[in-house]
C-alpha atoms as a PDB file:
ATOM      1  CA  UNK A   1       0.000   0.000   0.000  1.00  0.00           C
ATOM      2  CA  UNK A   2       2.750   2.186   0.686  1.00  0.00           C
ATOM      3  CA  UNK A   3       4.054   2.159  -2.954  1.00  0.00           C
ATOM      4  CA  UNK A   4       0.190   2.980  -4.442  1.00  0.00           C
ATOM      5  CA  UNK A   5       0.825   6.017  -2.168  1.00  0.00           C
ATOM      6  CA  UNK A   6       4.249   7.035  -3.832  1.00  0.00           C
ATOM      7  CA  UNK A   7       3.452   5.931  -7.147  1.00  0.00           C
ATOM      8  CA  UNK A   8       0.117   8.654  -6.877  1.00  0.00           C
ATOM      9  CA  UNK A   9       1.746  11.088  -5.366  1.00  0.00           C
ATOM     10  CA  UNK A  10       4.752  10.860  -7.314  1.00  0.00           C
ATOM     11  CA  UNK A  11       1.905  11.437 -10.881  1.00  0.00           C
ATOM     12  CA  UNK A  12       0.058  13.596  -9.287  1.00  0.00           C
ATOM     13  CA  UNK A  13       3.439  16.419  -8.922  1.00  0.00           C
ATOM     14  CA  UNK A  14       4.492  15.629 -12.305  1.00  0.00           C
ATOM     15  CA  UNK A  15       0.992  16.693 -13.472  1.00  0.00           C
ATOM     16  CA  UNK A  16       1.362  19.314 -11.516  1.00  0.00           C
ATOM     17  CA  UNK A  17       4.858  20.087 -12.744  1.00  0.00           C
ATOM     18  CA  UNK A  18       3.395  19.741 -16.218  1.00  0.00           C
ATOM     19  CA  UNK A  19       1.062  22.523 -15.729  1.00  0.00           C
ATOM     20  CA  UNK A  20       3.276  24.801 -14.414  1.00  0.00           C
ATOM     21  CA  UNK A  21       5.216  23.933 -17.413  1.00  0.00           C
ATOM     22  CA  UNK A  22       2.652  24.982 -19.709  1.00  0.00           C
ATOM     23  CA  UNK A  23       1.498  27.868 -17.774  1.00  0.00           C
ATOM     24  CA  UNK A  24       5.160  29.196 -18.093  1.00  0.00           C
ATOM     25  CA  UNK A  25       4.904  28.651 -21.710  1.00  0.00           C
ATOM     26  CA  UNK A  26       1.271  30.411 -22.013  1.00  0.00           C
ATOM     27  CA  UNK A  27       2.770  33.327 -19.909  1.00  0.00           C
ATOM     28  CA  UNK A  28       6.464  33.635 -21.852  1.00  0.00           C
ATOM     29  CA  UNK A  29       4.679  33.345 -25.286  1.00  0.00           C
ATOM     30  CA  UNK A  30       1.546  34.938 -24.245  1.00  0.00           C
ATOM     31  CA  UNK A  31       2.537  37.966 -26.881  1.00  0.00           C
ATOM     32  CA  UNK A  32       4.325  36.422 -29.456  1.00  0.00           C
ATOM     33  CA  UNK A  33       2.898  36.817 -32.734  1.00  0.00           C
ATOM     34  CA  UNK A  34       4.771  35.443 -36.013  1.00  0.00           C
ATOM     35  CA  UNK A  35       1.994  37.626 -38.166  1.00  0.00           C
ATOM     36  CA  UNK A  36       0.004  40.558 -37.462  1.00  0.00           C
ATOM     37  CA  UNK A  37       0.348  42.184 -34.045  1.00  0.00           C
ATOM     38  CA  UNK A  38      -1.428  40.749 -31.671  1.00  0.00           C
ATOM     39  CA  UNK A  39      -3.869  42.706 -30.093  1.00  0.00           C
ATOM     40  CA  UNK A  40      -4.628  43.568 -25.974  1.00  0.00           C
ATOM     41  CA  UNK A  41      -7.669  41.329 -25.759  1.00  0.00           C
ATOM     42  CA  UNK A  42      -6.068  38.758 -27.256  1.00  0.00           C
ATOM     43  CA  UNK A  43      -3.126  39.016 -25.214  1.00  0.00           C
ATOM     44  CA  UNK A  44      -5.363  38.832 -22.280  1.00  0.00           C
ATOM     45  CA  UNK A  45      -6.719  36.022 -23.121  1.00  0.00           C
ATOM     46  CA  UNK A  46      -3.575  34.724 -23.071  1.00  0.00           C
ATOM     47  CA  UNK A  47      -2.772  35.627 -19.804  1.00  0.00           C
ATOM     48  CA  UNK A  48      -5.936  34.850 -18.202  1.00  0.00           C
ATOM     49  CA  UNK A  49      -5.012  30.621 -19.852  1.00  0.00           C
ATOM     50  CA  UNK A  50      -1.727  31.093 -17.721  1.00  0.00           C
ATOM     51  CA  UNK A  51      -2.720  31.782 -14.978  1.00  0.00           C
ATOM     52  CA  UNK A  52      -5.238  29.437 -14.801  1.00  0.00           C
ATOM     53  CA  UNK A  53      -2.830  26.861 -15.733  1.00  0.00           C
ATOM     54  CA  UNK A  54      -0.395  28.748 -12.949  1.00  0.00           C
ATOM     55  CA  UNK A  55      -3.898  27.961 -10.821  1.00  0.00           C
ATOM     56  CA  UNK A  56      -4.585  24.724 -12.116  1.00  0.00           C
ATOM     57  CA  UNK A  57      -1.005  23.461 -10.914  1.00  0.00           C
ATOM     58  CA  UNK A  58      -1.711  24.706  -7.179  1.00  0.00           C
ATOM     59  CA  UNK A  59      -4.934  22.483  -6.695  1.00  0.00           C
ATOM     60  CA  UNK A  60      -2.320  19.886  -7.567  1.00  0.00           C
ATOM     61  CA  UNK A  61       0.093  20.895  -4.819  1.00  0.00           C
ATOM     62  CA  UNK A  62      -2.859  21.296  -2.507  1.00  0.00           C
ATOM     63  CA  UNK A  63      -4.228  17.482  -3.152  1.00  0.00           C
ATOM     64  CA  UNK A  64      -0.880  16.314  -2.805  1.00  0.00           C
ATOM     65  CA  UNK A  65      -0.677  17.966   1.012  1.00  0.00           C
ATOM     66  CA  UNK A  66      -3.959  16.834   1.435  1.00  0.00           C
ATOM     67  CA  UNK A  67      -3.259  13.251   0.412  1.00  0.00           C
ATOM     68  CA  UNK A  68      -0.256  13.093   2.458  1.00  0.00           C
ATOM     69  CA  UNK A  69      -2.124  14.012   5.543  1.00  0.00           C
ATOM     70  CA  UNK A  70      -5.374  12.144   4.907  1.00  0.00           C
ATOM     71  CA  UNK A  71      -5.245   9.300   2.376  1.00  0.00           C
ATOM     72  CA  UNK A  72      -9.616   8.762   3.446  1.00  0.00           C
ATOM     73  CA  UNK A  73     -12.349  10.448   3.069  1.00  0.00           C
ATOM     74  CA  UNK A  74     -13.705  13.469   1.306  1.00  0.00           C
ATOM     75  CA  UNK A  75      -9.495  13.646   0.449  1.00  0.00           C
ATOM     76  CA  UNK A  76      -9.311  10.490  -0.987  1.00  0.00           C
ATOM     77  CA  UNK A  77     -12.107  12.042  -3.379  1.00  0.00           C
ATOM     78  CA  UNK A  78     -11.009  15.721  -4.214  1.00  0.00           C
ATOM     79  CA  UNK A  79      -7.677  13.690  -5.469  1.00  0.00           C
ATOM     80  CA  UNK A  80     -10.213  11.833  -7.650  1.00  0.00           C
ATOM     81  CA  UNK A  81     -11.888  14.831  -8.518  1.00  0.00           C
ATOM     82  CA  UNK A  82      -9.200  16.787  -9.836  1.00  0.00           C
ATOM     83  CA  UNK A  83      -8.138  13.358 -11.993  1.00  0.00           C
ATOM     84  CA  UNK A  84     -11.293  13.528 -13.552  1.00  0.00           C
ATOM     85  CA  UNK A  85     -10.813  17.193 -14.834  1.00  0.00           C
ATOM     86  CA  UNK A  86      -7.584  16.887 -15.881  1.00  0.00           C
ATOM     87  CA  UNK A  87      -9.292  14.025 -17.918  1.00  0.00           C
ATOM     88  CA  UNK A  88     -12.238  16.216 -18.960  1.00  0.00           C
ATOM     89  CA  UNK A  89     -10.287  19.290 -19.770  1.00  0.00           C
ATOM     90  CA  UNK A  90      -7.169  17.122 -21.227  1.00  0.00           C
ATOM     91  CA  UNK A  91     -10.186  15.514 -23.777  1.00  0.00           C
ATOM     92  CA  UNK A  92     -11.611  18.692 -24.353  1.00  0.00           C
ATOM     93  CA  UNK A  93      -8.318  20.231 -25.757  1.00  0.00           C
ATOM     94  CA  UNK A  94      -7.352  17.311 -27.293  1.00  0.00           C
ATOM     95  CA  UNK A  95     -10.931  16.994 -28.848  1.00  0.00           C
ATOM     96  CA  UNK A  96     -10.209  20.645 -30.741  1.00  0.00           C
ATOM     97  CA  UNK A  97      -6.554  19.699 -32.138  1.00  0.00           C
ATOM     98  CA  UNK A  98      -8.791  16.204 -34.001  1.00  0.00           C
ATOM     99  CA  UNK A  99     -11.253  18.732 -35.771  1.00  0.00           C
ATOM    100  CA  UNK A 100      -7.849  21.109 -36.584  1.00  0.00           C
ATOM    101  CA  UNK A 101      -6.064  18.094 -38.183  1.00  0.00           C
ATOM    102  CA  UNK A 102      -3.364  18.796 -35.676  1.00  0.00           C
ATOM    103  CA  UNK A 103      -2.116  15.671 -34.936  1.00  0.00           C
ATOM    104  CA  UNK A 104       0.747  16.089 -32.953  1.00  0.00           C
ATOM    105  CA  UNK A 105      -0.888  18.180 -30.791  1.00  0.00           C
ATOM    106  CA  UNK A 106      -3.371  15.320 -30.520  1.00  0.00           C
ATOM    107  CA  UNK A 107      -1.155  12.326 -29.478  1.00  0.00           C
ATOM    108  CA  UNK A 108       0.620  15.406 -26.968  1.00  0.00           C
ATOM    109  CA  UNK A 109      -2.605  15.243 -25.844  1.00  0.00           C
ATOM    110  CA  UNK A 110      -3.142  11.540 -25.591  1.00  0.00           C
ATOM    111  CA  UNK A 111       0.147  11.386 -23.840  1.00  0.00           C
ATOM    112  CA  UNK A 112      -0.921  14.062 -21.268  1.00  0.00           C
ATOM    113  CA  UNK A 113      -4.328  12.061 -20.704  1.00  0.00           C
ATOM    114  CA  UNK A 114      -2.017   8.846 -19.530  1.00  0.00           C
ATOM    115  CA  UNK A 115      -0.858  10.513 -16.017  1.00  0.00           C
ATOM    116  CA  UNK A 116      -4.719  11.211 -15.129  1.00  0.00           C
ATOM    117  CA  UNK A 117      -5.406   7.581 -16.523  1.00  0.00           C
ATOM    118  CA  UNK A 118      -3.022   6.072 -14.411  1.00  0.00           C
ATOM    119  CA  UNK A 119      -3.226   8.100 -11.366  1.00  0.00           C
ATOM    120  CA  UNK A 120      -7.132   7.094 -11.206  1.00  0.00           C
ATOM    121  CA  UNK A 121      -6.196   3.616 -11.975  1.00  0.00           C
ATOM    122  CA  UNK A 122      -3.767   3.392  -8.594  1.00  0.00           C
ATOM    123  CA  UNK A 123      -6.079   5.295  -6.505  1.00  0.00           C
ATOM    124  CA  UNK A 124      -9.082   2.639  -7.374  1.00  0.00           C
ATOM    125  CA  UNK A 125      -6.597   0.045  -6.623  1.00  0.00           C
ATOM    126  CA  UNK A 126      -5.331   2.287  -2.991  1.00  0.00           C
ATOM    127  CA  UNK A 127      -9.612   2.077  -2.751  1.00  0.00           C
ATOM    128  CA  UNK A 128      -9.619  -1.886  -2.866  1.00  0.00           C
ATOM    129  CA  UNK A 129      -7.143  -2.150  -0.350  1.00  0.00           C
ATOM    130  CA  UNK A 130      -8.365   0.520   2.209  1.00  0.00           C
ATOM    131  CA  UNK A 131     -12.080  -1.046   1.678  1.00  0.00           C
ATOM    132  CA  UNK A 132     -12.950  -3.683   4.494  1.00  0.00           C
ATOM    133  CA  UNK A 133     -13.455  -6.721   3.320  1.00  0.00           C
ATOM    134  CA  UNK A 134     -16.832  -8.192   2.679  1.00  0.00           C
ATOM    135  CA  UNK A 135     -16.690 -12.058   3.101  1.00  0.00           C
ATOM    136  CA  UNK A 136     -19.921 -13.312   4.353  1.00  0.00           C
ATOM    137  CA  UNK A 137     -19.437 -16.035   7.186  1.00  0.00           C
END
């Protein structure tokens, strides 16, 4: 059991390394334009999907404290919770690179869906073990 614990806790901080990867990126490139300047609104835009990224990468540094200290429970559930949307919102830009024809955006974002995959996976499997068992004398 303790190596389900390190194994999610070691995905869950390199998701959240991942978004604070991509938040960087957002926010360093949040201006760059290779055609006509870019203008403010866009630009905010820009910002606004880094920091939420930025944002997005503490609720994974919050779950991991939380998991640490509490592996049952409503914690056991908010780590679930923020599995399933990084699966929803890892789908839902991977969904708009398919309609693009982008396709290495879309197996980048295939490849991003396998740490919420696998995470969830191990913490159904840390749910098995925790649950009593239910043999019936």
């Amino acid at each position: 059991m303790k190596r389900l614990v390190i194994a999610i806790v070691a995905l869950v901080a390199l998701e959240g390394l991942f978004w604070v990867f991509l938040g960087g990126v957002s926010w360093v490139f949040r201006d760059f334009s290779i055609g006509p300047p870019r203008t403010s609104a866009y630009i905010a835009s820009e910002t606004r999907i880094a920091i939420l990224e930025f944002g997005w990468a503490a609720i994974h540094v919050l779950a991991i404290v939380a998991f640490l200290l509490r592996r049952t429970g409503l914690v056991f559930w908010v780590v679930v919770g923020v599995q399933v949307l990084d699966l929803i919102r890892t789908g839902f830009l991977t969904a708009g690179t398919v309609s693009q024809s982008e396709w290495s955006q879309t197996v980048f974002g295939l490849v991003a869906a396998a740490g919420p995959l696998a995470t969830l996976t191990l913490l159904f499997l840390l749910g098995q073990r925790m649950a009593p068992s239910r043999v019936v004398a």
